[in-house]
PDB file of N, CA and C in Angstrom:
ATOM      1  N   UNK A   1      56.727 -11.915  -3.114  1.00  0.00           N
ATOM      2  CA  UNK A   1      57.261 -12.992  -3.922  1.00  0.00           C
ATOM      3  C   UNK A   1      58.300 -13.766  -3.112  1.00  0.00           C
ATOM      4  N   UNK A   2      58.420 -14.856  -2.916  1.00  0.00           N
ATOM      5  CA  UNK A   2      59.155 -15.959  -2.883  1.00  0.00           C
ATOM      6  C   UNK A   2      60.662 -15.673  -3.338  1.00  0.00           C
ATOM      7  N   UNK A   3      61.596 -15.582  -2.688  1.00  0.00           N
ATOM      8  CA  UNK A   3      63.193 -15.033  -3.200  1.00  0.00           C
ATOM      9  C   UNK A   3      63.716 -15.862  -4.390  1.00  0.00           C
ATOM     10  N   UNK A   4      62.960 -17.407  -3.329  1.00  0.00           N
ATOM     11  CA  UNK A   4      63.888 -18.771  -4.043  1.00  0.00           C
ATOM     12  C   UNK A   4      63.448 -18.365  -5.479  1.00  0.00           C
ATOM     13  N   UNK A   5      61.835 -18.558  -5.465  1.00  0.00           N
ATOM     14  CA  UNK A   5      61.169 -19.287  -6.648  1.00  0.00           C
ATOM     15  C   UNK A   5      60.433 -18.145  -7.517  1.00  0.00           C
ATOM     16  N   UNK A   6      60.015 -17.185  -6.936  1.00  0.00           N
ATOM     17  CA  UNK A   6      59.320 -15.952  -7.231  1.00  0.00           C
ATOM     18  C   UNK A   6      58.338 -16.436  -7.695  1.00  0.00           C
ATOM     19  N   UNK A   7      57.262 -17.159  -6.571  1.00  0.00           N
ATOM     20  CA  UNK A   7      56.141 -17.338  -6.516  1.00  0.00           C
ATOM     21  C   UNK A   7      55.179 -16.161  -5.816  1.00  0.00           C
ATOM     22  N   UNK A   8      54.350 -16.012  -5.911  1.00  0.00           N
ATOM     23  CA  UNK A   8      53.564 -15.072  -5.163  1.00  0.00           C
ATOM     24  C   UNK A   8      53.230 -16.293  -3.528  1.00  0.00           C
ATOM     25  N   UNK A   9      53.308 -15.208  -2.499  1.00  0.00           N
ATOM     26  CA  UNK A   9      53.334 -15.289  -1.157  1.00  0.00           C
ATOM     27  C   UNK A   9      51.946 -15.097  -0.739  1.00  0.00           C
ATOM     28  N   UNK A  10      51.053 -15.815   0.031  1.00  0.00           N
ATOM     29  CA  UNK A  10      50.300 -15.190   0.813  1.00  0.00           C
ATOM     30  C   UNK A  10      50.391 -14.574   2.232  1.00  0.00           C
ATOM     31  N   UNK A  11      50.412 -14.103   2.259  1.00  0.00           N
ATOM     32  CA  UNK A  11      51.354 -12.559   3.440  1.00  0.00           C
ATOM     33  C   UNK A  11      50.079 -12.241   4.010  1.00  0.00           C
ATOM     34  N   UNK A  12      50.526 -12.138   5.610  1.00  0.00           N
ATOM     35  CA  UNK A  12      48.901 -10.812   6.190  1.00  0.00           C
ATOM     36  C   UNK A  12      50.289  -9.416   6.103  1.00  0.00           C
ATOM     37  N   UNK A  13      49.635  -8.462   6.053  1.00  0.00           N
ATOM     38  CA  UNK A  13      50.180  -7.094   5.968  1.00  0.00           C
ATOM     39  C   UNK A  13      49.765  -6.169   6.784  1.00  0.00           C
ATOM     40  N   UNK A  14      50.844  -5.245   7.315  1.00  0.00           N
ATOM     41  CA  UNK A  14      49.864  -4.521   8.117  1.00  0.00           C
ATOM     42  C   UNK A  14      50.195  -3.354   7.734  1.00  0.00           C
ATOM     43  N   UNK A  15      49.848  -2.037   8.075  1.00  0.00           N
ATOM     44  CA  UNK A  15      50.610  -1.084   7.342  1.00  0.00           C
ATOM     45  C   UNK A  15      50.080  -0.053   8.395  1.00  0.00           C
ATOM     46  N   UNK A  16      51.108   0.882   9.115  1.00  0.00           N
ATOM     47  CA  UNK A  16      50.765   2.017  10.022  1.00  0.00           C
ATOM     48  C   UNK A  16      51.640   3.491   9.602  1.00  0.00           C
ATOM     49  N   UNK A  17      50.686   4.372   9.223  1.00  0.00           N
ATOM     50  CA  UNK A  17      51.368   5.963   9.125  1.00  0.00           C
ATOM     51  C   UNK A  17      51.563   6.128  10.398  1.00  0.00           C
ATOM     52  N   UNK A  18      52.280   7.518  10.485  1.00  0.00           N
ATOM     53  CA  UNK A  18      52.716   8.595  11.671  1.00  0.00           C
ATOM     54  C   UNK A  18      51.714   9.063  12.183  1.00  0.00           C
ATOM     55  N   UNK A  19      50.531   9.052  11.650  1.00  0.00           N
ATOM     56  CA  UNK A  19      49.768   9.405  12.719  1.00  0.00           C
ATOM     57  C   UNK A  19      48.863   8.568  13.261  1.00  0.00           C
ATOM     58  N   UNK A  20      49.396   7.222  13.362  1.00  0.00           N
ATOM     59  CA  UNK A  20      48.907   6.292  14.165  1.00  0.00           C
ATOM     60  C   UNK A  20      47.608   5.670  13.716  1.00  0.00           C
ATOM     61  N   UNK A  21      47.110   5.764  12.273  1.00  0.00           N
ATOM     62  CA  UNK A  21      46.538   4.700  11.389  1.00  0.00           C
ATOM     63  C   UNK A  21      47.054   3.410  11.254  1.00  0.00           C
ATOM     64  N   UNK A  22      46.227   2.491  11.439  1.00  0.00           N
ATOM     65  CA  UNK A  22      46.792   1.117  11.447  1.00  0.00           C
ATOM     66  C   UNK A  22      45.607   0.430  10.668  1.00  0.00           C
ATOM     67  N   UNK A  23      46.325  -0.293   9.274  1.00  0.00           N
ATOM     68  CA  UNK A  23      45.310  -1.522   9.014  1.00  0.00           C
ATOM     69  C   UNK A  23      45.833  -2.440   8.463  1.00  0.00           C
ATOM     70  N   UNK A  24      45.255  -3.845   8.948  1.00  0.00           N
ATOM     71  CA  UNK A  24      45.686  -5.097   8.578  1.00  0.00           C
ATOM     72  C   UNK A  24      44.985  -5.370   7.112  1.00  0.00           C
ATOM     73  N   UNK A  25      45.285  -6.164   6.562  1.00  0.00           N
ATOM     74  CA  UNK A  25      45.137  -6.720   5.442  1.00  0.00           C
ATOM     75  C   UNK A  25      45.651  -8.480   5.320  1.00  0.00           C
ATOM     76  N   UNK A  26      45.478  -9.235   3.552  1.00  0.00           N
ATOM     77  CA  UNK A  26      46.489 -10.092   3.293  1.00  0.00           C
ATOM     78  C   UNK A  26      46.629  -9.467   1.755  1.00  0.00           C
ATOM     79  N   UNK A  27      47.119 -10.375   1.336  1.00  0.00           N
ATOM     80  CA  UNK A  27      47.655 -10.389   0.092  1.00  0.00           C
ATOM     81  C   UNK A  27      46.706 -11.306  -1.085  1.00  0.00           C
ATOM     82  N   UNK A  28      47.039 -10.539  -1.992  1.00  0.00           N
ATOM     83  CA  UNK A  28      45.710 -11.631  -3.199  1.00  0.00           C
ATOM     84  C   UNK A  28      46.668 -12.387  -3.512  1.00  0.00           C
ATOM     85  N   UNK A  29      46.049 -13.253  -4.676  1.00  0.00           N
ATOM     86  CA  UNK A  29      46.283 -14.100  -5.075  1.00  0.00           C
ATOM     87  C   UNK A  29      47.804 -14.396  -5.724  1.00  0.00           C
ATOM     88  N   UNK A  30      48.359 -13.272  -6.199  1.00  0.00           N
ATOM     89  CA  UNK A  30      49.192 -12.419  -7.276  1.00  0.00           C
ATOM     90  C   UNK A  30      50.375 -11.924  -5.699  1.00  0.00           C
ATOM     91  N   UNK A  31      50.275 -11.844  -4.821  1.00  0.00           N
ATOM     92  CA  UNK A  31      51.053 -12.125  -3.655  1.00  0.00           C
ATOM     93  C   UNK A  31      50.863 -10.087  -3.843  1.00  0.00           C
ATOM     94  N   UNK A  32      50.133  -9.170  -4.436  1.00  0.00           N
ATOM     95  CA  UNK A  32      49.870  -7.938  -3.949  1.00  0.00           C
ATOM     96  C   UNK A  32      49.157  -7.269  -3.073  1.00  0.00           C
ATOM     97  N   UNK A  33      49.144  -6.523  -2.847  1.00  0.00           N
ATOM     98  CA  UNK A  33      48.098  -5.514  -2.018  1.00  0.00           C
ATOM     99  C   UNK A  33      48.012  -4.241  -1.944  1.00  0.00           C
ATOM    100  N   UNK A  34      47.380  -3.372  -1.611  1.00  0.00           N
ATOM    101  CA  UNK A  34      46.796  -2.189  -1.236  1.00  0.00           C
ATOM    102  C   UNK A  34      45.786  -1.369  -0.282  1.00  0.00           C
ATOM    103  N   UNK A  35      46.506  -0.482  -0.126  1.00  0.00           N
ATOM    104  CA  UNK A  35      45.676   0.238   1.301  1.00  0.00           C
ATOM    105  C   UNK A  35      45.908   1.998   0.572  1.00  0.00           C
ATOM    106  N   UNK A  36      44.865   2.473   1.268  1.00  0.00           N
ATOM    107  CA  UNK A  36      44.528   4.148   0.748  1.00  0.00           C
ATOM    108  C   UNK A  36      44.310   4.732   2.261  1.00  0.00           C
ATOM    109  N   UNK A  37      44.311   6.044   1.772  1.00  0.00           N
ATOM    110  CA  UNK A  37      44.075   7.067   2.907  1.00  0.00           C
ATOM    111  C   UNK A  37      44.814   7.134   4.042  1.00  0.00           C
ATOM    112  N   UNK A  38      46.257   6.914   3.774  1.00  0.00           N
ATOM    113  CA  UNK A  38      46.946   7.186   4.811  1.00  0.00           C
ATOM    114  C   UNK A  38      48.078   8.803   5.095  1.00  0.00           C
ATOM    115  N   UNK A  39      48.044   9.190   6.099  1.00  0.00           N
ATOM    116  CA  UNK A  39      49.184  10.299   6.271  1.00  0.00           C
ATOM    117  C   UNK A  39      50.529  10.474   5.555  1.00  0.00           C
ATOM    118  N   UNK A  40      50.736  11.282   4.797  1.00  0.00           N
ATOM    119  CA  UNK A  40      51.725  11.518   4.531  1.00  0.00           C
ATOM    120  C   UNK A  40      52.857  11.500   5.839  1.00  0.00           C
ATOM    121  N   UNK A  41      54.421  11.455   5.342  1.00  0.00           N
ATOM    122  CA  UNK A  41      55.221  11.184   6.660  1.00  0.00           C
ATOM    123  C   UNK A  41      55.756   9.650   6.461  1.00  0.00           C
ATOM    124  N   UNK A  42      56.564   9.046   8.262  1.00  0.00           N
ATOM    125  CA  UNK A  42      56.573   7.906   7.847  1.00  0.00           C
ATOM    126  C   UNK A  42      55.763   6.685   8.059  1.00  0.00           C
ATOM    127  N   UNK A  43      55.409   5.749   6.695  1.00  0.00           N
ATOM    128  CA  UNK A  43      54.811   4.916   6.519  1.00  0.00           C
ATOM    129  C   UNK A  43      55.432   3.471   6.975  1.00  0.00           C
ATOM    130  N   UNK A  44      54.688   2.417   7.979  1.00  0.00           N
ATOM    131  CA  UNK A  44      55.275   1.672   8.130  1.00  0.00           C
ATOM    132  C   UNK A  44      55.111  -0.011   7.130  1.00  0.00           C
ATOM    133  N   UNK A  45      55.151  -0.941   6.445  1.00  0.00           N
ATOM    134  CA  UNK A  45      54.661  -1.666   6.039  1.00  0.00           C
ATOM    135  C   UNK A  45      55.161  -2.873   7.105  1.00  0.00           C
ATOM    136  N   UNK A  46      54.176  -4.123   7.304  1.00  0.00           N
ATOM    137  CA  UNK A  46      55.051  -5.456   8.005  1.00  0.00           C
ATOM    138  C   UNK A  46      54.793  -6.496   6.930  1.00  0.00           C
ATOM    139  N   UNK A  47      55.133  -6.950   7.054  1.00  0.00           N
ATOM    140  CA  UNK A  47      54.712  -8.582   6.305  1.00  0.00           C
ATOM    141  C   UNK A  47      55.246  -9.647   7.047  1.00  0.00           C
ATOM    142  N   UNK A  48      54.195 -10.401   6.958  1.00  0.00           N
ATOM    143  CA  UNK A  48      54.619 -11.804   8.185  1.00  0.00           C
ATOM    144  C   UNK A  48      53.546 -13.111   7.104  1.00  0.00           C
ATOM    145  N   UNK A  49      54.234 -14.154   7.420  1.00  0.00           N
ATOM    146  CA  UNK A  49      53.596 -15.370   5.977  1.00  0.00           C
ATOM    147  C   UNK A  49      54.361 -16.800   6.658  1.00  0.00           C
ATOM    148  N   UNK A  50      53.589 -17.405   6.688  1.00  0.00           N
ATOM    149  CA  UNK A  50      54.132 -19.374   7.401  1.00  0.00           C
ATOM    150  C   UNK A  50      55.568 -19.311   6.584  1.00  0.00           C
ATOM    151  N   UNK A  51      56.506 -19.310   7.713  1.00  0.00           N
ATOM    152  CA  UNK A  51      57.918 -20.472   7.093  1.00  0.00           C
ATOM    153  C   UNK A  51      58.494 -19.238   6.345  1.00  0.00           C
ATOM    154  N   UNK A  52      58.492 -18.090   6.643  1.00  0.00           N
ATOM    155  CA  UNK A  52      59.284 -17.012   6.043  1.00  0.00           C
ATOM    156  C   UNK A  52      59.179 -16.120   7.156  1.00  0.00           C
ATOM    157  N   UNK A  53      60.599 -15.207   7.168  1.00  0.00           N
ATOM    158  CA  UNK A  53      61.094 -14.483   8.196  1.00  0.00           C
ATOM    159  C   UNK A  53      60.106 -12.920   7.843  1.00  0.00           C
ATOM    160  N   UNK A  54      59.685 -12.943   8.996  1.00  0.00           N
ATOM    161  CA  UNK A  54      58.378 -11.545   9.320  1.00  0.00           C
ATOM    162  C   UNK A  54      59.574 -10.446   8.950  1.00  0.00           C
ATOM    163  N   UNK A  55      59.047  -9.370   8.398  1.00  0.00           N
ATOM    164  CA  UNK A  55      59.878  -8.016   7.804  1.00  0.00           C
ATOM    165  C   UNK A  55      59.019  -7.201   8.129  1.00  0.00           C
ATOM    166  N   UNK A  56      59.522  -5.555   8.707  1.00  0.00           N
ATOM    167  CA  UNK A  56      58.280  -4.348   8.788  1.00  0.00           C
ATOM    168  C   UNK A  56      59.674  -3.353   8.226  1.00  0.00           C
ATOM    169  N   UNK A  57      59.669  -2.900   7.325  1.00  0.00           N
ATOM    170  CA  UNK A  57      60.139  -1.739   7.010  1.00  0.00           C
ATOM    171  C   UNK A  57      59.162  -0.436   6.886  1.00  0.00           C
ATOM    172  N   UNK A  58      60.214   0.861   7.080  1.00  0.00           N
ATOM    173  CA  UNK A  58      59.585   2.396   7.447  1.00  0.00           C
ATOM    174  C   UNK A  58      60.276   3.233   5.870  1.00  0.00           C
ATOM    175  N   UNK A  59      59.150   3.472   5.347  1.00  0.00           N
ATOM    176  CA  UNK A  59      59.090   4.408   4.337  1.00  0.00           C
ATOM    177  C   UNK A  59      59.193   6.088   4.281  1.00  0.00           C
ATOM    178  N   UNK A  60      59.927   7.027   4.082  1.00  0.00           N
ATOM    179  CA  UNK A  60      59.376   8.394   4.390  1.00  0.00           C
ATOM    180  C   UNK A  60      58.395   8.678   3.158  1.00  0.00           C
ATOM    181  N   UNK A  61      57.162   9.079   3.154  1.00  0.00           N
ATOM    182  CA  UNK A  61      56.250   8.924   1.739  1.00  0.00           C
ATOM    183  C   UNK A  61      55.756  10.572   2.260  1.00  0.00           C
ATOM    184  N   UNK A  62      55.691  11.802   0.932  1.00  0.00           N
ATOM    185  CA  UNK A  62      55.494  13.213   0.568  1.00  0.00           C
ATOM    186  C   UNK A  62      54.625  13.363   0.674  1.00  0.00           C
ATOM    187  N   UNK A  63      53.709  14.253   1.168  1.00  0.00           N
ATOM    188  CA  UNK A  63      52.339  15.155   1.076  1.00  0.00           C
ATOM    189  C   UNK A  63      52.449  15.022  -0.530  1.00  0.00           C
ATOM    190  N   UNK A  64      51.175  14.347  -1.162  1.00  0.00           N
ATOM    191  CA  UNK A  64      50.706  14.459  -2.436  1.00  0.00           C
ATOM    192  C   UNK A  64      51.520  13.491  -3.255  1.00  0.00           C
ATOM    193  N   UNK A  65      52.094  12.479  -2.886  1.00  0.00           N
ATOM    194  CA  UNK A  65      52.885  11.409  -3.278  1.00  0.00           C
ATOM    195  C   UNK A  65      52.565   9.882  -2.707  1.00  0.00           C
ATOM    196  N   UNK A  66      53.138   8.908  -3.501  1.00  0.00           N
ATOM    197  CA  UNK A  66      52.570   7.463  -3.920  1.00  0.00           C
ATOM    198  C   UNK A  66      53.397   6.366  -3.164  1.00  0.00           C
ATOM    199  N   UNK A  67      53.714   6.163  -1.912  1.00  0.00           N
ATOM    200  CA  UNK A  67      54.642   4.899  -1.893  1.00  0.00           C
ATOM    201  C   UNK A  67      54.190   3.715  -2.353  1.00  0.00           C
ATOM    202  N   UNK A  68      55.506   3.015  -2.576  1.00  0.00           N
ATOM    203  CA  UNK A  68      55.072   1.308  -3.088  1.00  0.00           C
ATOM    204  C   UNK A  68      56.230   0.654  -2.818  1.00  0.00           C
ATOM    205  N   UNK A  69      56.094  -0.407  -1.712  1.00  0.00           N
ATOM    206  CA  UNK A  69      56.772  -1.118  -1.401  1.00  0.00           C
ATOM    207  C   UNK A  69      56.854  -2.523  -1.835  1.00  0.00           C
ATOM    208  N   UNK A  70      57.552  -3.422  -1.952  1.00  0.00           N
ATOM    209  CA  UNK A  70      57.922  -4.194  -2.471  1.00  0.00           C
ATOM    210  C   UNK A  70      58.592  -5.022  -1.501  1.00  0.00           C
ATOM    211  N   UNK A  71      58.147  -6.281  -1.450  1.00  0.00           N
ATOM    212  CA  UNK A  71      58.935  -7.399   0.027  1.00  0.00           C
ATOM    213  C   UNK A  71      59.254  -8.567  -0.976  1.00  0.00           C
ATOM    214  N   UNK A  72      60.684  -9.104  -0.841  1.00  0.00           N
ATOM    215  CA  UNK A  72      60.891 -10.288  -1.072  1.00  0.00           C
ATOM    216  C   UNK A  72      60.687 -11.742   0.048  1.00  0.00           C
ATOM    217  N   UNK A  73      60.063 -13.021  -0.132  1.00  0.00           N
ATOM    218  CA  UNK A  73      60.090 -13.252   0.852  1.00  0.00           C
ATOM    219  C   UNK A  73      60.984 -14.352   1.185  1.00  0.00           C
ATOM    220  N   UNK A  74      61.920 -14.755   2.163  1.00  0.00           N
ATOM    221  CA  UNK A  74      63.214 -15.208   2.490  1.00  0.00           C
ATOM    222  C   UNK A  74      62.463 -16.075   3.552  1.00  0.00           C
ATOM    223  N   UNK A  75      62.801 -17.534   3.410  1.00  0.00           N
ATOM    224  CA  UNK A  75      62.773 -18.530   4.286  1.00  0.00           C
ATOM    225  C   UNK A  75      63.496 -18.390   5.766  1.00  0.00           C
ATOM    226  N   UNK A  76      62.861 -19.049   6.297  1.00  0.00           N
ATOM    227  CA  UNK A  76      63.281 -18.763   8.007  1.00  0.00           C
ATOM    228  C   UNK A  76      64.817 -18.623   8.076  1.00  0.00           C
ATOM    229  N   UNK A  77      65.717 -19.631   7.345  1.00  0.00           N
ATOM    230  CA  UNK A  77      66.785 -19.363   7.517  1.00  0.00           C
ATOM    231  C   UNK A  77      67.695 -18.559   7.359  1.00  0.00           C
ATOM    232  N   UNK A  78      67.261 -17.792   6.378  1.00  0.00           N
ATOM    233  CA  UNK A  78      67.897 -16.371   6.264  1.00  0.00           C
ATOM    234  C   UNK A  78      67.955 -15.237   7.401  1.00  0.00           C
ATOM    235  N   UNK A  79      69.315 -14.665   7.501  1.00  0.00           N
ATOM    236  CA  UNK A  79      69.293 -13.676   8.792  1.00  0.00           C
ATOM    237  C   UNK A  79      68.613 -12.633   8.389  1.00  0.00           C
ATOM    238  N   UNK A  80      67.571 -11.791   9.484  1.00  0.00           N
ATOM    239  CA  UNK A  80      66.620 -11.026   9.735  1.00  0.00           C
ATOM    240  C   UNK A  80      67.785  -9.461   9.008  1.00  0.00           C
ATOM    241  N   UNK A  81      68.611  -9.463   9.472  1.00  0.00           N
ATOM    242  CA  UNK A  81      69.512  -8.387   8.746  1.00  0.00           C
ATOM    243  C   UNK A  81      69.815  -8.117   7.599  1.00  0.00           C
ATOM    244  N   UNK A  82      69.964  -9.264   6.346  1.00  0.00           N
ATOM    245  CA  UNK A  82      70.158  -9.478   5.173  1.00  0.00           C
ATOM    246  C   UNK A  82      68.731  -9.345   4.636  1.00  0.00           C
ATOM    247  N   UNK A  83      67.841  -8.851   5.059  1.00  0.00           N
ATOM    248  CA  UNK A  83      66.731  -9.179   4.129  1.00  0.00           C
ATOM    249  C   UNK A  83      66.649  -7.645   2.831  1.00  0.00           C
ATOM    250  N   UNK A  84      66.088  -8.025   1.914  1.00  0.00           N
ATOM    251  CA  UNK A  84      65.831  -6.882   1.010  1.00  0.00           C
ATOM    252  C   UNK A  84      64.736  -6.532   0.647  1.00  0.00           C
ATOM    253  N   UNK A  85      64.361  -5.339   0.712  1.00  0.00           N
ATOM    254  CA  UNK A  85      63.111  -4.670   0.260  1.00  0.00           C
ATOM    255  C   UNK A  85      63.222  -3.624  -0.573  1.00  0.00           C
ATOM    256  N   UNK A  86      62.089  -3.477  -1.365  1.00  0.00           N
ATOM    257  CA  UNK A  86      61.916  -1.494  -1.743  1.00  0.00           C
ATOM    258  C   UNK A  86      61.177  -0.811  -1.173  1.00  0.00           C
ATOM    259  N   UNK A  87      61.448   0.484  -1.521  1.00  0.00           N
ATOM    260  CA  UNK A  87      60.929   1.627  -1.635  1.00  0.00           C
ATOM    261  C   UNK A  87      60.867   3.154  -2.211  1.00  0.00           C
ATOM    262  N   UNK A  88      59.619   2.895  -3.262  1.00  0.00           N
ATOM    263  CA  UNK A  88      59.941   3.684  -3.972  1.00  0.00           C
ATOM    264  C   UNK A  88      58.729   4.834  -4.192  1.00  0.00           C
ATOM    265  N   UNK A  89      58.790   6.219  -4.413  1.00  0.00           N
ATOM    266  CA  UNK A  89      58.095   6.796  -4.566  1.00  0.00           C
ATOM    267  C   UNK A  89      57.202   6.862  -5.479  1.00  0.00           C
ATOM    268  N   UNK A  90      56.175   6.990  -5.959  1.00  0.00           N
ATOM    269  CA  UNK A  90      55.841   7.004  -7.680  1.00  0.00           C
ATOM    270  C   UNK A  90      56.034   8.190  -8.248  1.00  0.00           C
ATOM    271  N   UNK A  91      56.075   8.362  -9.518  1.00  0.00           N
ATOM    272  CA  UNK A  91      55.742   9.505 -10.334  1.00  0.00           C
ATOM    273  C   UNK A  91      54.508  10.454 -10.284  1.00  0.00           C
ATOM    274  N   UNK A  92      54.367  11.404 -10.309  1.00  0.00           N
ATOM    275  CA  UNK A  92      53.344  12.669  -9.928  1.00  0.00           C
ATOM    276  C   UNK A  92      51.896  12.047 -11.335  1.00  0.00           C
ATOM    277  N   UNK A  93      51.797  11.248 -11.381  1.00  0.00           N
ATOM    278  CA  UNK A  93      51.161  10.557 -12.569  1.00  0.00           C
ATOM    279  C   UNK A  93      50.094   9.938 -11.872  1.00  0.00           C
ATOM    280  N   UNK A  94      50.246   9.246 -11.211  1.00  0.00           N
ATOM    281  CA  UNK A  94      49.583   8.060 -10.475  1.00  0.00           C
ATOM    282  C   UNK A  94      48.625   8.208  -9.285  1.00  0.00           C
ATOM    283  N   UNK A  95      47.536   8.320  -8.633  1.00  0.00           N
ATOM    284  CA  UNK A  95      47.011   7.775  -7.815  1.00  0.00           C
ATOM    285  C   UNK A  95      47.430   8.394  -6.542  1.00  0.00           C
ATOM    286  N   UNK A  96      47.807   9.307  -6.137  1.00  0.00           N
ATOM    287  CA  UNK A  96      48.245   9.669  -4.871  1.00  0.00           C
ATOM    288  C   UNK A  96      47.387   9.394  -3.318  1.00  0.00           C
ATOM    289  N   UNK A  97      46.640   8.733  -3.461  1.00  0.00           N
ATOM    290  CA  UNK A  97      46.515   8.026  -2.261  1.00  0.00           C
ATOM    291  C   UNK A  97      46.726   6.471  -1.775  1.00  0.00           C
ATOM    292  N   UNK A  98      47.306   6.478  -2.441  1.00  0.00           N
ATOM    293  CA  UNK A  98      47.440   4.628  -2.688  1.00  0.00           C
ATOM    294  C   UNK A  98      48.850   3.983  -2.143  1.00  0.00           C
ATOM    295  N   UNK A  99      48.514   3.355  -1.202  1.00  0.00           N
ATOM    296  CA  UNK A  99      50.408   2.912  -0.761  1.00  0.00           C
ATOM    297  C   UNK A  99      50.217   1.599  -1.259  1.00  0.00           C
ATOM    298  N   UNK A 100      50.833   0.518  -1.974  1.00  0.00           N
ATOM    299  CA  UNK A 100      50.599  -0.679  -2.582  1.00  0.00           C
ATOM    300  C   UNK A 100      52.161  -1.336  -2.233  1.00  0.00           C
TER     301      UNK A 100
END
Protein backbone atom coordinates (compact mmCIF):
# COMPACT_ATOMS: atom_id res chain seq x y z
CA UNK A 1 0.00 0.00 0.00
CA UNK A 2 0.88 3.47 -0.80
CA UNK A 3 1.86 5.36 2.77
CA UNK A 4 0.48 8.69 1.27
CA UNK A 5 -2.80 7.38 -0.11
CA UNK A 6 -3.17 3.65 0.79
CA UNK A 7 -3.63 2.65 -2.57
CA UNK A 8 -2.59 -0.76 -3.50
CA UNK A 9 1.07 -0.81 -5.15
CA UNK A 10 2.13 -2.87 -7.93
CA UNK A 11 5.43 -4.25 -6.46
CA UNK A 12 7.71 -7.21 -8.09
CA UNK A 13 8.61 -9.23 -4.83
CA UNK A 14 11.07 -11.45 -4.22
CA UNK A 15 11.25 -13.59 -1.32
CA UNK A 16 14.45 -15.91 -0.23
CA UNK A 17 14.58 -18.53 2.91
CA UNK A 18 17.88 -19.72 4.62
CA UNK A 19 18.24 -22.25 2.64
CA UNK A 20 18.73 -20.44 -0.36
CA UNK A 21 15.15 -20.70 -2.09
CA UNK A 22 14.54 -17.79 -4.11
CA UNK A 23 11.31 -16.68 -5.96
CA UNK A 24 10.27 -13.70 -7.72
CA UNK A 25 6.83 -12.75 -8.04
CA UNK A 26 4.48 -9.26 -8.40
CA UNK A 27 1.72 -8.23 -6.66
CA UNK A 28 -2.15 -8.48 -7.70
CA UNK A 29 -4.27 -6.19 -8.16
CA UNK A 30 -5.21 -5.57 -4.31
CA UNK A 31 -1.24 -4.66 -4.02
CA UNK A 32 -0.98 -8.62 -2.21
CA UNK A 33 0.86 -11.65 -2.66
CA UNK A 34 1.93 -15.05 -1.83
CA UNK A 35 4.51 -17.67 -2.02
CA UNK A 36 4.48 -21.39 -0.27
CA UNK A 37 6.99 -23.95 0.45
CA UNK A 38 9.58 -22.23 1.94
CA UNK A 39 12.19 -23.20 4.95
CA UNK A 40 11.49 -22.48 8.10
CA UNK A 41 14.37 -20.01 9.69
CA UNK A 42 15.17 -16.65 8.26
CA UNK A 43 12.84 -15.47 5.62
CA UNK A 44 13.81 -12.71 3.43
CA UNK A 45 11.00 -10.51 1.67
CA UNK A 46 12.17 -7.39 -1.03
CA UNK A 47 9.84 -5.19 -2.60
CA UNK A 48 10.93 -2.81 -5.26
CA UNK A 49 7.84 -0.70 -7.42
CA UNK A 50 8.50 2.69 -9.96
CA UNK A 51 9.01 5.97 -7.81
CA UNK A 52 9.10 4.21 -4.37
CA UNK A 53 12.13 3.40 -2.26
CA UNK A 54 13.06 -0.61 -2.79
CA UNK A 55 12.76 -2.33 0.95
CA UNK A 56 14.01 -6.18 1.70
CA UNK A 57 13.37 -6.96 5.22
CA UNK A 58 14.48 -10.49 7.20
CA UNK A 59 11.83 -12.29 9.12
CA UNK A 60 12.78 -15.16 11.74
CA UNK A 61 9.55 -17.53 10.71
CA UNK A 62 9.12 -21.29 13.18
CA UNK A 63 9.15 -24.81 11.93
CA UNK A 64 5.26 -25.27 11.52
CA UNK A 65 4.43 -21.52 11.51
CA UNK A 66 2.93 -18.68 9.09
CA UNK A 67 4.87 -15.42 8.33
CA UNK A 68 3.13 -12.38 6.86
CA UNK A 69 4.68 -9.45 6.03
CA UNK A 70 3.35 -6.34 5.34
CA UNK A 71 5.31 -3.28 3.27
CA UNK A 72 4.21 0.21 3.29
CA UNK A 73 5.20 1.94 0.26
CA UNK A 74 7.18 5.41 0.75
CA UNK A 75 8.07 7.65 -2.19
CA UNK A 76 11.66 8.09 -3.23
CA UNK A 77 12.02 10.81 -0.91
CA UNK A 78 11.76 9.25 2.13
CA UNK A 79 15.06 8.04 3.92
CA UNK A 80 15.77 4.28 3.30
CA UNK A 81 16.16 4.13 7.31
CA UNK A 82 12.75 5.44 8.32
CA UNK A 83 10.91 3.03 6.39
CA UNK A 84 8.20 0.74 8.20
CA UNK A 85 7.22 -2.69 7.85
CA UNK A 86 5.66 -5.85 9.61
CA UNK A 87 6.14 -8.88 10.76
CA UNK A 88 4.09 -11.05 12.10
CA UNK A 89 3.68 -14.61 12.87
CA UNK A 90 0.18 -16.17 12.43
CA UNK A 91 -1.83 -18.10 14.78
CA UNK A 92 -1.44 -22.07 14.85
CA UNK A 93 -4.95 -21.81 12.89
CA UNK A 94 -3.92 -20.95 9.53
CA UNK A 95 -2.16 -22.43 6.61
CA UNK A 96 1.33 -23.14 7.66
CA UNK A 97 2.98 -23.03 4.53
CA UNK A 98 2.13 -19.83 3.27
CA UNK A 99 4.39 -16.64 3.70
CA UNK A 100 1.99 -13.74 2.27
Amino acid sequence: MDAITNAPIAAKISVRDSGGRTVSLKTDSHGRFAAVGFSPGNVTVSFAADGFVSQGRTCRVPPGETGRFDFRGYHDYVAASRLKYSCSIEPPTVDRSLIQ
